[in-house]
PDB file of N, CA and C in Angstrom:
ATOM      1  N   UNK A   1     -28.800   3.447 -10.354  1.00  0.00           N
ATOM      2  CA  UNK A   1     -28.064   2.749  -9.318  1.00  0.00           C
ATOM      3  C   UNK A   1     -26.709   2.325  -9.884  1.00  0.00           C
ATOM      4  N   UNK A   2     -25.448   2.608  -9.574  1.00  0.00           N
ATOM      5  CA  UNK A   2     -24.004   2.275  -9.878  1.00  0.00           C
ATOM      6  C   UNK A   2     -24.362   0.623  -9.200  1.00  0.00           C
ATOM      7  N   UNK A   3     -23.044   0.443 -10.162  1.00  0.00           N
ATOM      8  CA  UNK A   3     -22.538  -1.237 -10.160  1.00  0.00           C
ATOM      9  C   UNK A   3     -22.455  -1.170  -8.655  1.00  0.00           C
ATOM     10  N   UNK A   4     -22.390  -2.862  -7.839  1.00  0.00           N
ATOM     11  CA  UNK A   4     -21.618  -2.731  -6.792  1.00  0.00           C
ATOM     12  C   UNK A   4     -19.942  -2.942  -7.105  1.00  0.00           C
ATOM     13  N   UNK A   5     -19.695  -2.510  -6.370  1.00  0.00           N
ATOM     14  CA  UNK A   5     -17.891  -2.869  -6.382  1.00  0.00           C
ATOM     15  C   UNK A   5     -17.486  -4.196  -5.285  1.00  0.00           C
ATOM     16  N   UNK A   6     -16.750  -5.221  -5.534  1.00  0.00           N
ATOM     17  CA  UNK A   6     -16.793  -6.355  -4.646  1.00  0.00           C
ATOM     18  C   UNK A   6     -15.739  -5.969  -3.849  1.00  0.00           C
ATOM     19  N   UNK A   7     -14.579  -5.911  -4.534  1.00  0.00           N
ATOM     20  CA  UNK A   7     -13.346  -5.115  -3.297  1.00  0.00           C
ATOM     21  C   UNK A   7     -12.780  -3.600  -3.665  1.00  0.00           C
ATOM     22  N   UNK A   8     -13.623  -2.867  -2.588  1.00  0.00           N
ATOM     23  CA  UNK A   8     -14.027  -1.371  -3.013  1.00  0.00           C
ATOM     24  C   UNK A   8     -12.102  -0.974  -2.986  1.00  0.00           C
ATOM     25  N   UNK A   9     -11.687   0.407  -3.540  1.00  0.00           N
ATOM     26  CA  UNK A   9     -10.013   0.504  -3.307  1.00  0.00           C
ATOM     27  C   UNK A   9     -10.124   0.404  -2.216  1.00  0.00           C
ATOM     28  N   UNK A  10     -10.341   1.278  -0.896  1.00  0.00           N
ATOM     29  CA  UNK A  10      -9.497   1.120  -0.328  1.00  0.00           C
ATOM     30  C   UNK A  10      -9.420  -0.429   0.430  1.00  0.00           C
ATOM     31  N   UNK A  11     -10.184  -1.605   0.476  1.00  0.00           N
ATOM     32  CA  UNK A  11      -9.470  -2.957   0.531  1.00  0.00           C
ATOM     33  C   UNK A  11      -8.393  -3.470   0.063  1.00  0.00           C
ATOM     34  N   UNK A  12      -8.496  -2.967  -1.356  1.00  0.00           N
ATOM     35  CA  UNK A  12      -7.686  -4.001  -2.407  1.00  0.00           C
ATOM     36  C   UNK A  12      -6.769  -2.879  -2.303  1.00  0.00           C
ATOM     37  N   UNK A  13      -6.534  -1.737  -2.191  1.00  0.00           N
ATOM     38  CA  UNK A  13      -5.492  -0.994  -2.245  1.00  0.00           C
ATOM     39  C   UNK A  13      -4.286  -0.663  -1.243  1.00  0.00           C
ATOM     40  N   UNK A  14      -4.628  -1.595  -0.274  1.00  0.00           N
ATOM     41  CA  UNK A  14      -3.809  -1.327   0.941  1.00  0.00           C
ATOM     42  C   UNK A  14      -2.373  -1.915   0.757  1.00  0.00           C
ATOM     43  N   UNK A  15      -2.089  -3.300  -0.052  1.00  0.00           N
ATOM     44  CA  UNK A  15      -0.801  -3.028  -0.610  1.00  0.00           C
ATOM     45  C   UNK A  15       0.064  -2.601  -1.285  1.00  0.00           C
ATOM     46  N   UNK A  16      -0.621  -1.765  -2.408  1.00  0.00           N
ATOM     47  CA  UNK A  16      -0.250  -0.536  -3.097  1.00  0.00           C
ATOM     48  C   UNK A  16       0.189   0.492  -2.111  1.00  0.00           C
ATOM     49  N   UNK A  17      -0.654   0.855  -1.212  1.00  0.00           N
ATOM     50  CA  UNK A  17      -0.632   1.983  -0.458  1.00  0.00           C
ATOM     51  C   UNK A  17       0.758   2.342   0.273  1.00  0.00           C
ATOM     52  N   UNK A  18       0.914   0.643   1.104  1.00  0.00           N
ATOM     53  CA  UNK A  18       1.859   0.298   2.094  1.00  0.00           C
ATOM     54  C   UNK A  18       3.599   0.161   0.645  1.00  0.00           C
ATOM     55  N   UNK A  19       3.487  -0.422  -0.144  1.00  0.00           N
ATOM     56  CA  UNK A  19       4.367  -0.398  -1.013  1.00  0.00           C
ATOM     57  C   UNK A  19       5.121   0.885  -1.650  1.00  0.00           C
ATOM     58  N   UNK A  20       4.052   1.720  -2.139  1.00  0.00           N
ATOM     59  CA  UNK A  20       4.495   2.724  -2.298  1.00  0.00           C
ATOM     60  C   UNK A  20       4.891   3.885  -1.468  1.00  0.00           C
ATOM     61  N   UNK A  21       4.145   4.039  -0.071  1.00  0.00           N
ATOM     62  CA  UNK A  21       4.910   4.607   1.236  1.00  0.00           C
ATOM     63  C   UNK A  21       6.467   4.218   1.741  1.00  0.00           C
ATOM     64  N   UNK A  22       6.338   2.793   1.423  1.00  0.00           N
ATOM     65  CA  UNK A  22       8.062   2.073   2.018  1.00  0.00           C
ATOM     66  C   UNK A  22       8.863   2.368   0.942  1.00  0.00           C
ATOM     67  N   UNK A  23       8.408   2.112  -0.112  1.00  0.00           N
ATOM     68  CA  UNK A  23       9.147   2.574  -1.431  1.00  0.00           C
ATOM     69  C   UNK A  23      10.016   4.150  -1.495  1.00  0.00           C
ATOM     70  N   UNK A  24       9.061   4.915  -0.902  1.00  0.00           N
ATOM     71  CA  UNK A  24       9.503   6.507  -0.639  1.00  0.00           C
ATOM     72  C   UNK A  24      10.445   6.798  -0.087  1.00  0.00           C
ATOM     73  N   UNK A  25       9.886   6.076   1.343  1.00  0.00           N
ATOM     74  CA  UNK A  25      11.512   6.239   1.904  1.00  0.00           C
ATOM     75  C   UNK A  25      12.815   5.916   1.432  1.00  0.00           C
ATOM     76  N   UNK A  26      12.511   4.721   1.070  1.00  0.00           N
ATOM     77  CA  UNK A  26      14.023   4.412   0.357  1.00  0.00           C
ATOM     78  C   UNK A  26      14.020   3.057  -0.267  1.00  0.00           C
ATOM     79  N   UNK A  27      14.645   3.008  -1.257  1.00  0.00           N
ATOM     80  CA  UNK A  27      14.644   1.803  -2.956  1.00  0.00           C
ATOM     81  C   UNK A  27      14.758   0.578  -1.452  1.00  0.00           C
ATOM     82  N   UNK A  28      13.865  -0.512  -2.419  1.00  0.00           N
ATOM     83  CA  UNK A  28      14.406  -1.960  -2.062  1.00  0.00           C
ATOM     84  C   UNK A  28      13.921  -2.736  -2.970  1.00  0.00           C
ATOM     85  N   UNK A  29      14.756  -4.231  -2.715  1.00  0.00           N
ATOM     86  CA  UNK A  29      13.661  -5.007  -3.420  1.00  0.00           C
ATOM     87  C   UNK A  29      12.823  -5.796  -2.954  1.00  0.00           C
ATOM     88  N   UNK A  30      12.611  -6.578  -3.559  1.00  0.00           N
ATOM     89  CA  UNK A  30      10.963  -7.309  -2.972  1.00  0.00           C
ATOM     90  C   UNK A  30      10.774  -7.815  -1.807  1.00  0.00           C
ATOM     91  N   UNK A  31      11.975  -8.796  -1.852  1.00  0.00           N
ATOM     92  CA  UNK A  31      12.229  -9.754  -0.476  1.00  0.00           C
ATOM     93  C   UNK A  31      11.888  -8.811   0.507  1.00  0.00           C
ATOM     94  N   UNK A  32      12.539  -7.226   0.600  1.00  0.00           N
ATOM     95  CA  UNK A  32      12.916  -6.628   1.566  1.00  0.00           C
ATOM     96  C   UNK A  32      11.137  -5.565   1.877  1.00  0.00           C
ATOM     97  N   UNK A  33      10.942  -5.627   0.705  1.00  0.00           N
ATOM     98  CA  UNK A  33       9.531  -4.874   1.494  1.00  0.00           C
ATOM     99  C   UNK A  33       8.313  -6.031   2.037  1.00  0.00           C
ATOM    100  N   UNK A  34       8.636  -7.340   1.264  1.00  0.00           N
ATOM    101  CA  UNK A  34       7.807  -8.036   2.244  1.00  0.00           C
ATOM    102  C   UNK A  34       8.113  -8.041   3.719  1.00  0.00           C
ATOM    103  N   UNK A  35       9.724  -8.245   3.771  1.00  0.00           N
ATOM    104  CA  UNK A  35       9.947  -8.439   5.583  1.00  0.00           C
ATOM    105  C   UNK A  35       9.515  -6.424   6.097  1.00  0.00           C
ATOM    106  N   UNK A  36       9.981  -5.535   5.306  1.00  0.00           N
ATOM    107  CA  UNK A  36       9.314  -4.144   6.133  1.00  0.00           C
ATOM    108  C   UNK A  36       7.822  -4.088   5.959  1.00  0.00           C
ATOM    109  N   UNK A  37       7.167  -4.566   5.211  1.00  0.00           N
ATOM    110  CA  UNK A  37       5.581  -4.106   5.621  1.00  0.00           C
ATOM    111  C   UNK A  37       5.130  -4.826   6.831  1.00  0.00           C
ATOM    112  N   UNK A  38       5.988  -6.395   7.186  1.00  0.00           N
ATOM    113  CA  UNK A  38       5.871  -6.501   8.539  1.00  0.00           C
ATOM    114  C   UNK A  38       6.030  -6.198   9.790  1.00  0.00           C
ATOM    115  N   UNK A  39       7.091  -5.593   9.808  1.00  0.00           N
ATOM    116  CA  UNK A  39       7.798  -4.498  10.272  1.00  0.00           C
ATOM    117  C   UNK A  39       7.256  -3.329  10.608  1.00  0.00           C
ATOM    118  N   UNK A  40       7.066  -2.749   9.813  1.00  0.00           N
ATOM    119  CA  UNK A  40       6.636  -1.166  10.031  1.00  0.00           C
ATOM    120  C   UNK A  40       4.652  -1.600  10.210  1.00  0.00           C
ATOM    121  N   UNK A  41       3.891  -2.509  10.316  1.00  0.00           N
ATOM    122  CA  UNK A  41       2.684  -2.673  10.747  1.00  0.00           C
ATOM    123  C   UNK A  41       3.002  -3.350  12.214  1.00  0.00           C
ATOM    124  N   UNK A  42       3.910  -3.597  12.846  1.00  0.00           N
ATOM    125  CA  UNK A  42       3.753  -4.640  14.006  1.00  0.00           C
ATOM    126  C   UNK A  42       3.608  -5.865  13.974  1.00  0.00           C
ATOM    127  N   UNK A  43       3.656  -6.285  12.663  1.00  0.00           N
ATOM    128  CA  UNK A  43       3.053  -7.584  12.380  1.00  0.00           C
ATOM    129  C   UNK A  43       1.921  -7.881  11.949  1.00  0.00           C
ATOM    130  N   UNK A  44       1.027  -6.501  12.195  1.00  0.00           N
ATOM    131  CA  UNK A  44      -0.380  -6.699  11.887  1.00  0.00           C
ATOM    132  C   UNK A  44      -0.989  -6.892  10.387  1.00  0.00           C
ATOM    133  N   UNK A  45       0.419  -6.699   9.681  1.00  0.00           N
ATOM    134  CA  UNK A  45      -0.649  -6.971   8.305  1.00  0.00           C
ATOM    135  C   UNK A  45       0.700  -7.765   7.760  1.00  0.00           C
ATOM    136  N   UNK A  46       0.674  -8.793   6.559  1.00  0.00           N
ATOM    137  CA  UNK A  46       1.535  -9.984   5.901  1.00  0.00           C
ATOM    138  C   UNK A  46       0.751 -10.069   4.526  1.00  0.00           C
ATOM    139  N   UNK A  47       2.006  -9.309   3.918  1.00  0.00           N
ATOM    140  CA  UNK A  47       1.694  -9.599   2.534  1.00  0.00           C
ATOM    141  C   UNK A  47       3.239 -10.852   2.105  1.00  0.00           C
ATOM    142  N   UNK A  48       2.694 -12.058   1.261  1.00  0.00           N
ATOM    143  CA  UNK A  48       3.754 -12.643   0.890  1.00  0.00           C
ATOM    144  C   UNK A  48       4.201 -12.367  -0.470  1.00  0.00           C
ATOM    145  N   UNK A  49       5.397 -12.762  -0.766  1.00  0.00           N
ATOM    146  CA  UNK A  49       5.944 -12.516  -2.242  1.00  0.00           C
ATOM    147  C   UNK A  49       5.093 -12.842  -3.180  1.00  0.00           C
ATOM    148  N   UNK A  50       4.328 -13.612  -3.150  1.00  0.00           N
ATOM    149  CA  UNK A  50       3.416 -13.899  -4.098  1.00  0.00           C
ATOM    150  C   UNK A  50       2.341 -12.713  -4.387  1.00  0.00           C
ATOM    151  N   UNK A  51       1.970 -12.430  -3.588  1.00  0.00           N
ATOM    152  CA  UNK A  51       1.298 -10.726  -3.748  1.00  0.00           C
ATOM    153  C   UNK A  51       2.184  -9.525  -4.087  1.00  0.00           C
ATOM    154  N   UNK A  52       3.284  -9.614  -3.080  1.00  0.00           N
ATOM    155  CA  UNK A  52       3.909  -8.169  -3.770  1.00  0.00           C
ATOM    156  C   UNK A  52       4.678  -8.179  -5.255  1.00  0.00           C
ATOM    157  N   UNK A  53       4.937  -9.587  -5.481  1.00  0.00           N
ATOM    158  CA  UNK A  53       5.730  -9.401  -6.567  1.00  0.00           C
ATOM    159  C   UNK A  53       4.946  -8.448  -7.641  1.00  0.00           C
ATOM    160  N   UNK A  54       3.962  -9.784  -8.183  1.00  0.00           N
ATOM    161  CA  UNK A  54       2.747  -8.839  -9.416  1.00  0.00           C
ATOM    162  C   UNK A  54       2.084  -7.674  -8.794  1.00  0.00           C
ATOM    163  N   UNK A  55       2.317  -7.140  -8.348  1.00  0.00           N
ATOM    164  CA  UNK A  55       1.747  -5.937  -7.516  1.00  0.00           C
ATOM    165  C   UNK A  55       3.571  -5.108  -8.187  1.00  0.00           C
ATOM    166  N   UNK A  56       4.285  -5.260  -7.563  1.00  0.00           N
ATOM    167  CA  UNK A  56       5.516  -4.497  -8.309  1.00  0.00           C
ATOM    168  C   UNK A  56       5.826  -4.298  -9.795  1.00  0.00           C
ATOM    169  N   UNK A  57       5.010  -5.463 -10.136  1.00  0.00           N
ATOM    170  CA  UNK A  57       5.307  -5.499 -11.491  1.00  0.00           C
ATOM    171  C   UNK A  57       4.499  -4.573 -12.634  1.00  0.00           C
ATOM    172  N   UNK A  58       2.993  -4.550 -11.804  1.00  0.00           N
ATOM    173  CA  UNK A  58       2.703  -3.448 -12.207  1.00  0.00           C
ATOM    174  C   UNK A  58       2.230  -2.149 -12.063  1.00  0.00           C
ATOM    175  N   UNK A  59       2.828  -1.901 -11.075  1.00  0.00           N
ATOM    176  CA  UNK A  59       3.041  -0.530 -10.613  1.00  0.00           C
ATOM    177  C   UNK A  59       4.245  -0.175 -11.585  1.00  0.00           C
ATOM    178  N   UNK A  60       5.061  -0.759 -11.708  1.00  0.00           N
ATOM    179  CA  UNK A  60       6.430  -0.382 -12.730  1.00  0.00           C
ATOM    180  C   UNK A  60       5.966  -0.086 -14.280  1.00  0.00           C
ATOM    181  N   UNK A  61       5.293  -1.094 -14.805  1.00  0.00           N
ATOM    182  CA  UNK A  61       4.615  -1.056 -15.956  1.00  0.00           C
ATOM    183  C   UNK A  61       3.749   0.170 -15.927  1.00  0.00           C
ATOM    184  N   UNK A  62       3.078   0.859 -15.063  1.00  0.00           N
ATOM    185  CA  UNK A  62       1.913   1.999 -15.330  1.00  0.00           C
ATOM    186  C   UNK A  62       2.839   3.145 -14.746  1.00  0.00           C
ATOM    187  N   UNK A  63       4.223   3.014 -14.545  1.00  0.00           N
ATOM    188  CA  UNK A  63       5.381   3.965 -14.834  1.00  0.00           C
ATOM    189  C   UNK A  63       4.976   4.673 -13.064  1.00  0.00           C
ATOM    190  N   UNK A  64       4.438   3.686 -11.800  1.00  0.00           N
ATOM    191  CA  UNK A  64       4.880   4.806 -10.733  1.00  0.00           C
ATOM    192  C   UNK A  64       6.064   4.150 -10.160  1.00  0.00           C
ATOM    193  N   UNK A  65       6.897   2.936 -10.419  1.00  0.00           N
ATOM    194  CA  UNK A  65       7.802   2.107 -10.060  1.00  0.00           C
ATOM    195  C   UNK A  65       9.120   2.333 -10.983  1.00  0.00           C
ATOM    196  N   UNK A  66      10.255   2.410 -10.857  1.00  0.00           N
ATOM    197  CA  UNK A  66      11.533   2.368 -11.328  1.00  0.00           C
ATOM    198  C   UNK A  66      12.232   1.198 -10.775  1.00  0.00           C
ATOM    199  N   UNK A  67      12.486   0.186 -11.460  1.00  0.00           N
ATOM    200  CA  UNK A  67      13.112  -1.245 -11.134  1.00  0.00           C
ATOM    201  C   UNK A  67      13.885  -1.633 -12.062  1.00  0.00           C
ATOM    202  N   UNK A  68      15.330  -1.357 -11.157  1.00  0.00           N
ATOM    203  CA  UNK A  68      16.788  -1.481 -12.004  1.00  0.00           C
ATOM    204  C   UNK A  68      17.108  -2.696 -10.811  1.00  0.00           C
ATOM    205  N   UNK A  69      18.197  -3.417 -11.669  1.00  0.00           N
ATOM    206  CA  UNK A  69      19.113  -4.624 -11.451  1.00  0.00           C
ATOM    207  C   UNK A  69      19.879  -3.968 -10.738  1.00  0.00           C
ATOM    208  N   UNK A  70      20.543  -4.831  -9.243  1.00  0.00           N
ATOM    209  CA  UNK A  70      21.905  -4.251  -8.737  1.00  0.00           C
ATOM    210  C   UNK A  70      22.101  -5.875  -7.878  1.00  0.00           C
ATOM    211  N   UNK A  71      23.626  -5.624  -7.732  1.00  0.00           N
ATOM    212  CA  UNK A  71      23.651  -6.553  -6.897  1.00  0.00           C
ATOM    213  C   UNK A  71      23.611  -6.531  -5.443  1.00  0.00           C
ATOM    214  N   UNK A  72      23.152  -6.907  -4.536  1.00  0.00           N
ATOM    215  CA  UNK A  72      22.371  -6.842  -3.296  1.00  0.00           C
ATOM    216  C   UNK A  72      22.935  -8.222  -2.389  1.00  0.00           C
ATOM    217  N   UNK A  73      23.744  -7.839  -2.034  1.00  0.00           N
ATOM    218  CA  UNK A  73      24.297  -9.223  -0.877  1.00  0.00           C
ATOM    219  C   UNK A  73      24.932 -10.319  -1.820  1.00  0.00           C
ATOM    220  N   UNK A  74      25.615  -9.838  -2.858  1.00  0.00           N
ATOM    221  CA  UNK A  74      26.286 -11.545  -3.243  1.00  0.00           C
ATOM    222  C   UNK A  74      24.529 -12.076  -4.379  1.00  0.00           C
ATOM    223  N   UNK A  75      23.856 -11.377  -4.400  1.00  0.00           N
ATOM    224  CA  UNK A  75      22.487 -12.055  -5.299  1.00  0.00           C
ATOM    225  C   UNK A  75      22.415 -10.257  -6.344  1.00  0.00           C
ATOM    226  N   UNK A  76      21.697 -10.801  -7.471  1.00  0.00           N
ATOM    227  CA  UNK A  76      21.591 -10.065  -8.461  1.00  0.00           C
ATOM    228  C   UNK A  76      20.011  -9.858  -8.047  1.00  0.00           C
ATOM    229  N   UNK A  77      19.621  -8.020  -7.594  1.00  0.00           N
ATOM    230  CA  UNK A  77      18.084  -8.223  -7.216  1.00  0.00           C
ATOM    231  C   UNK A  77      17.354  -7.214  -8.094  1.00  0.00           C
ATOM    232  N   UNK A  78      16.289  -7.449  -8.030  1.00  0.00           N
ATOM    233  CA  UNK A  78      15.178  -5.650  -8.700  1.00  0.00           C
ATOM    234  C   UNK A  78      15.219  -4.976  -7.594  1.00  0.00           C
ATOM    235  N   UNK A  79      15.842  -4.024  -7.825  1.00  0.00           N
ATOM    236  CA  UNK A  79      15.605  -2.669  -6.191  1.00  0.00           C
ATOM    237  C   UNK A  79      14.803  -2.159  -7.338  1.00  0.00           C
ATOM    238  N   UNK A  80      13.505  -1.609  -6.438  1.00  0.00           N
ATOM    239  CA  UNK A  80      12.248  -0.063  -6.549  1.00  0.00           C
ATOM    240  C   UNK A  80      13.011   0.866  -6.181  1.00  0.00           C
ATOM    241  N   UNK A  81      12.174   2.054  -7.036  1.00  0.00           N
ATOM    242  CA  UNK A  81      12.135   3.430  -6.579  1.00  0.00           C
ATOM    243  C   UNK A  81      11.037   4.262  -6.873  1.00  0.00           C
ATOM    244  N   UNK A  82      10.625   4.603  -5.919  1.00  0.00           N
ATOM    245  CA  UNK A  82       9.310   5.401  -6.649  1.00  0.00           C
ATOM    246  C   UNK A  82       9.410   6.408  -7.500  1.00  0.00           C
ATOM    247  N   UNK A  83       8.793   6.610  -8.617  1.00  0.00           N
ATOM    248  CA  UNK A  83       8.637   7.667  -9.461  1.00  0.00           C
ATOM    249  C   UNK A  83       8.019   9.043  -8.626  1.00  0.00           C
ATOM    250  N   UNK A  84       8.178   9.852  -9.821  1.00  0.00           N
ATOM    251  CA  UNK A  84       7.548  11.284  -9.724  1.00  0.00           C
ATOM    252  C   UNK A  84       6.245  10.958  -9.265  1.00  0.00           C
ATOM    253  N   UNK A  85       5.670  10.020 -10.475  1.00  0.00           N
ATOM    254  CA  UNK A  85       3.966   9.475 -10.989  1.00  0.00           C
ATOM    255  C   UNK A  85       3.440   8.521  -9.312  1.00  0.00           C
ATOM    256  N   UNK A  86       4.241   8.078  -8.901  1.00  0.00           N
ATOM    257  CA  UNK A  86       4.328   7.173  -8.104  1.00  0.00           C
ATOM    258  C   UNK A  86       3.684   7.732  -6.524  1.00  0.00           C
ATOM    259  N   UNK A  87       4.775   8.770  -6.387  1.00  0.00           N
ATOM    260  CA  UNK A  87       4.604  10.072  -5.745  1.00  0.00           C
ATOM    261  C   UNK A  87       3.350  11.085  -5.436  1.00  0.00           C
ATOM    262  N   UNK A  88       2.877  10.946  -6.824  1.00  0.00           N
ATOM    263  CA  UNK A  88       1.299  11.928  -6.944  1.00  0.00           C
ATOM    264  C   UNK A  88       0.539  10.859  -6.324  1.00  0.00           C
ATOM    265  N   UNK A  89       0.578   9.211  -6.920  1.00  0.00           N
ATOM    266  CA  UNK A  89      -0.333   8.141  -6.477  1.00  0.00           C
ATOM    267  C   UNK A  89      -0.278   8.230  -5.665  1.00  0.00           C
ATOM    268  N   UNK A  90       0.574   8.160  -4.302  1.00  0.00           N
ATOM    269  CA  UNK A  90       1.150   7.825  -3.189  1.00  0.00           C
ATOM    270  C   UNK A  90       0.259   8.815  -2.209  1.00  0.00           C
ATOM    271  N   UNK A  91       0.247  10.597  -2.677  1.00  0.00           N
ATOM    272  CA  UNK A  91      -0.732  11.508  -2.023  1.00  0.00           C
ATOM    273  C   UNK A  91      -2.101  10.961  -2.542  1.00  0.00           C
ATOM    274  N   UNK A  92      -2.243  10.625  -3.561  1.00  0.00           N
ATOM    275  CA  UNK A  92      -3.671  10.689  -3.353  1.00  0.00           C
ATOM    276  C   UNK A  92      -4.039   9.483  -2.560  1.00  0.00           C
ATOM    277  N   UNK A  93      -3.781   8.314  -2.906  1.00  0.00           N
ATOM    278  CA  UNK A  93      -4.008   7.061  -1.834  1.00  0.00           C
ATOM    279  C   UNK A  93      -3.925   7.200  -0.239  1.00  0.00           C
ATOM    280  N   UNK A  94      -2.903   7.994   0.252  1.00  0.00           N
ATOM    281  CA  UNK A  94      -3.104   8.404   1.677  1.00  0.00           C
ATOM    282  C   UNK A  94      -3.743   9.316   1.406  1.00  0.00           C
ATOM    283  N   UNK A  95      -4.304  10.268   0.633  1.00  0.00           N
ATOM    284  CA  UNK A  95      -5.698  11.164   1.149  1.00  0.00           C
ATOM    285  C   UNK A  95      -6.971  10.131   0.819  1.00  0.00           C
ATOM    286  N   UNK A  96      -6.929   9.454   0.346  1.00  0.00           N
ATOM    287  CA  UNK A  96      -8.583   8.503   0.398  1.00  0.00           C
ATOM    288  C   UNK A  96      -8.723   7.646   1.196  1.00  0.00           C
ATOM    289  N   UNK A  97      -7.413   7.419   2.161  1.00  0.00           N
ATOM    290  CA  UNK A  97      -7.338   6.294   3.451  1.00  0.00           C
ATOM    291  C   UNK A  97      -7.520   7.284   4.318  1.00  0.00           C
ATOM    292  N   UNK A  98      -7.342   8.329   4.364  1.00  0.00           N
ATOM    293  CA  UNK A  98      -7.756   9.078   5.412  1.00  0.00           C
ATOM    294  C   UNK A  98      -9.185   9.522   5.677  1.00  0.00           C
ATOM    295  N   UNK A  99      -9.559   9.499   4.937  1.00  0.00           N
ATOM    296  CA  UNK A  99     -11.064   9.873   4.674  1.00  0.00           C
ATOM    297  C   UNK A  99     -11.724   8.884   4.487  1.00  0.00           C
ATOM    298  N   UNK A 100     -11.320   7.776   4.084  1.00  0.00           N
ATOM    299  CA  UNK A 100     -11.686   6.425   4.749  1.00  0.00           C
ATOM    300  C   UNK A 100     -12.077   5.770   6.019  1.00  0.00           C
ATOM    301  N   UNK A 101     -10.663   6.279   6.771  1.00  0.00           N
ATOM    302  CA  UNK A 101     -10.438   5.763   8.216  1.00  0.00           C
ATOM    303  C   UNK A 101     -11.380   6.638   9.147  1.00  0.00           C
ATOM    304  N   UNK A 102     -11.306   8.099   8.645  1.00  0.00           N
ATOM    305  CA  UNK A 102     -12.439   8.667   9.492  1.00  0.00           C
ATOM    306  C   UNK A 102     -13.606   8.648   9.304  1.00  0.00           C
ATOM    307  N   UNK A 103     -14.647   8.508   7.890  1.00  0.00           N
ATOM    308  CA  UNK A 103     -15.821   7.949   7.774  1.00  0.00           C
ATOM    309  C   UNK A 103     -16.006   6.238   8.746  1.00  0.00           C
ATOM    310  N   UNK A 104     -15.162   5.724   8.353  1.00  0.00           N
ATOM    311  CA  UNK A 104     -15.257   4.249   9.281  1.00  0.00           C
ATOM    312  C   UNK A 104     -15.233   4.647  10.804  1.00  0.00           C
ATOM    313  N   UNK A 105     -14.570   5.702  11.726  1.00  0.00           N
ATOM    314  CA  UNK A 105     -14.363   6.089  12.648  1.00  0.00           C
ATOM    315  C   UNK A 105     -15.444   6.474  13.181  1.00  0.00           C
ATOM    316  N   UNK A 106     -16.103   7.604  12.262  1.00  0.00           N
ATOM    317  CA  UNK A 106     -17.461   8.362  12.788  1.00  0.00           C
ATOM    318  C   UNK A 106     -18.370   7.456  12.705  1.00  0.00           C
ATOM    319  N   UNK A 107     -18.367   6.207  11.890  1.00  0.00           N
ATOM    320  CA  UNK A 107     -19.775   5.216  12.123  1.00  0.00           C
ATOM    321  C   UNK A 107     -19.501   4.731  13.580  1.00  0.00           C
ATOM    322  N   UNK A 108     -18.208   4.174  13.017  1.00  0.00           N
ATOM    323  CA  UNK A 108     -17.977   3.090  14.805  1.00  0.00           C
ATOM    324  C   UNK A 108     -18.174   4.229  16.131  1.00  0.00           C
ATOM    325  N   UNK A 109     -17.920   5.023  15.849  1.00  0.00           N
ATOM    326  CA  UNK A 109     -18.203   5.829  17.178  1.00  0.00           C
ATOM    327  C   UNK A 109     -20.013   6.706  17.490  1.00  0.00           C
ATOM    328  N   UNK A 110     -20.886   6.193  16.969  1.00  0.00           N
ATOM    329  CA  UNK A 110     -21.823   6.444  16.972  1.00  0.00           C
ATOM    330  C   UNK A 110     -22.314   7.430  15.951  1.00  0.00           C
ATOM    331  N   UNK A 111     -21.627   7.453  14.867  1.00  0.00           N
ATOM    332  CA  UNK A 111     -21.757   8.765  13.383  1.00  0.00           C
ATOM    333  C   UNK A 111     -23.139   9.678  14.276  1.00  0.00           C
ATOM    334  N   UNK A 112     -24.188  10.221  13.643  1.00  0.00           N
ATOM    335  CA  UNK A 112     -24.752  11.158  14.240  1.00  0.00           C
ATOM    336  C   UNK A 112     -25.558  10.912  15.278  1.00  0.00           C
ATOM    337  N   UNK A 113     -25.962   9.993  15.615  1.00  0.00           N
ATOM    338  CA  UNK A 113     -26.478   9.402  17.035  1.00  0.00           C
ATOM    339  C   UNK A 113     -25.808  10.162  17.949  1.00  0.00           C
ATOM    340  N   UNK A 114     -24.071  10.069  17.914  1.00  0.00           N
ATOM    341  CA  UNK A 114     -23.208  10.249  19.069  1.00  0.00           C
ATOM    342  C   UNK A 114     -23.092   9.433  20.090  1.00  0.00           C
ATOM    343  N   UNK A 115     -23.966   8.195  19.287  1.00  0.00           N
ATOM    344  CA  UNK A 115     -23.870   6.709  20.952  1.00  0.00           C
ATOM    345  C   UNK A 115     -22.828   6.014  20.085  1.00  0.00           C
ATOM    346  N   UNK A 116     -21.662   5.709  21.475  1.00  0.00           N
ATOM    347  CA  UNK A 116     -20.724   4.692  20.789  1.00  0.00           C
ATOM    348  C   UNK A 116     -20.991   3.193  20.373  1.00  0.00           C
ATOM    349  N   UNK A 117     -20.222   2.651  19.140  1.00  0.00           N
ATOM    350  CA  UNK A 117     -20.850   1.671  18.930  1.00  0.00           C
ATOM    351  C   UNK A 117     -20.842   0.550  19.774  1.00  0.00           C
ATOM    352  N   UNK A 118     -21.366  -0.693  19.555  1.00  0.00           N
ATOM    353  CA  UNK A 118     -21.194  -1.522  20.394  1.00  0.00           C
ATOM    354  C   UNK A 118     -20.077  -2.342  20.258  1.00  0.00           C
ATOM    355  N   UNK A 119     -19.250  -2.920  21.373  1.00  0.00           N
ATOM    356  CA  UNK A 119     -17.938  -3.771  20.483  1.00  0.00           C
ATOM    357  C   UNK A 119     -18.476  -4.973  20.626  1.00  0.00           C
TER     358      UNK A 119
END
């Protein structure tokens, strides 16, 4: 019997996920992907600086983050950029949310029964 896992990835990985997707598109720094992950979810998901920071910090450290100094509005900031490494993470994390979302899909929708679930 394997260990249990308490927060399996894809829980704990969803701000990685969302970080390194916004990251792709294009460098920012922190301030700025906290206000776009609100943004680009509808509002539906709020990560605060206090999460994304150490979350940036080490994604940079395990080399999928590039975080250079620039100045940014009159303030001296860390703009991201995603790496190459960052990049490979980035496919594989949206391929295990996908296969995530549809195992979770096929339960809620009645997995082999074919009866939908109940809401």
């Amino acid at each position: 019997m394997s260990p249990r896992k308490t927060n399996p990835p894809f829980r704990s990985g969803v701000p990685e996920l969302l970080i390194l997707h916004l990251l792709a598109e294009r460098p920012m720094h922190g301030y700025e992907l906290v206000q776009a992950i609100l943004a680009h979810t509808a509002g539906g998901l709020e990560f605060g600086e206090g999460c994304i920071y150490p979350i940036l910090h080490r994604l940079e450290a395990e080399g999928m983050l590039d975080g250079r100094r620039q100045s940014v509005g009159n303030r001296n900031r860390v703009v991201y950029r995603v790496t190459p490494k960052g990049r490979r993470e980035l496919a594989r994390s949206v391929a295990d949310w996908r296969r995530v979302v549809a195992a979770v899909n096929h339960c809620l929708q009645g997995g082999e029964r074919g009866q939908p679930a109940l809401a």
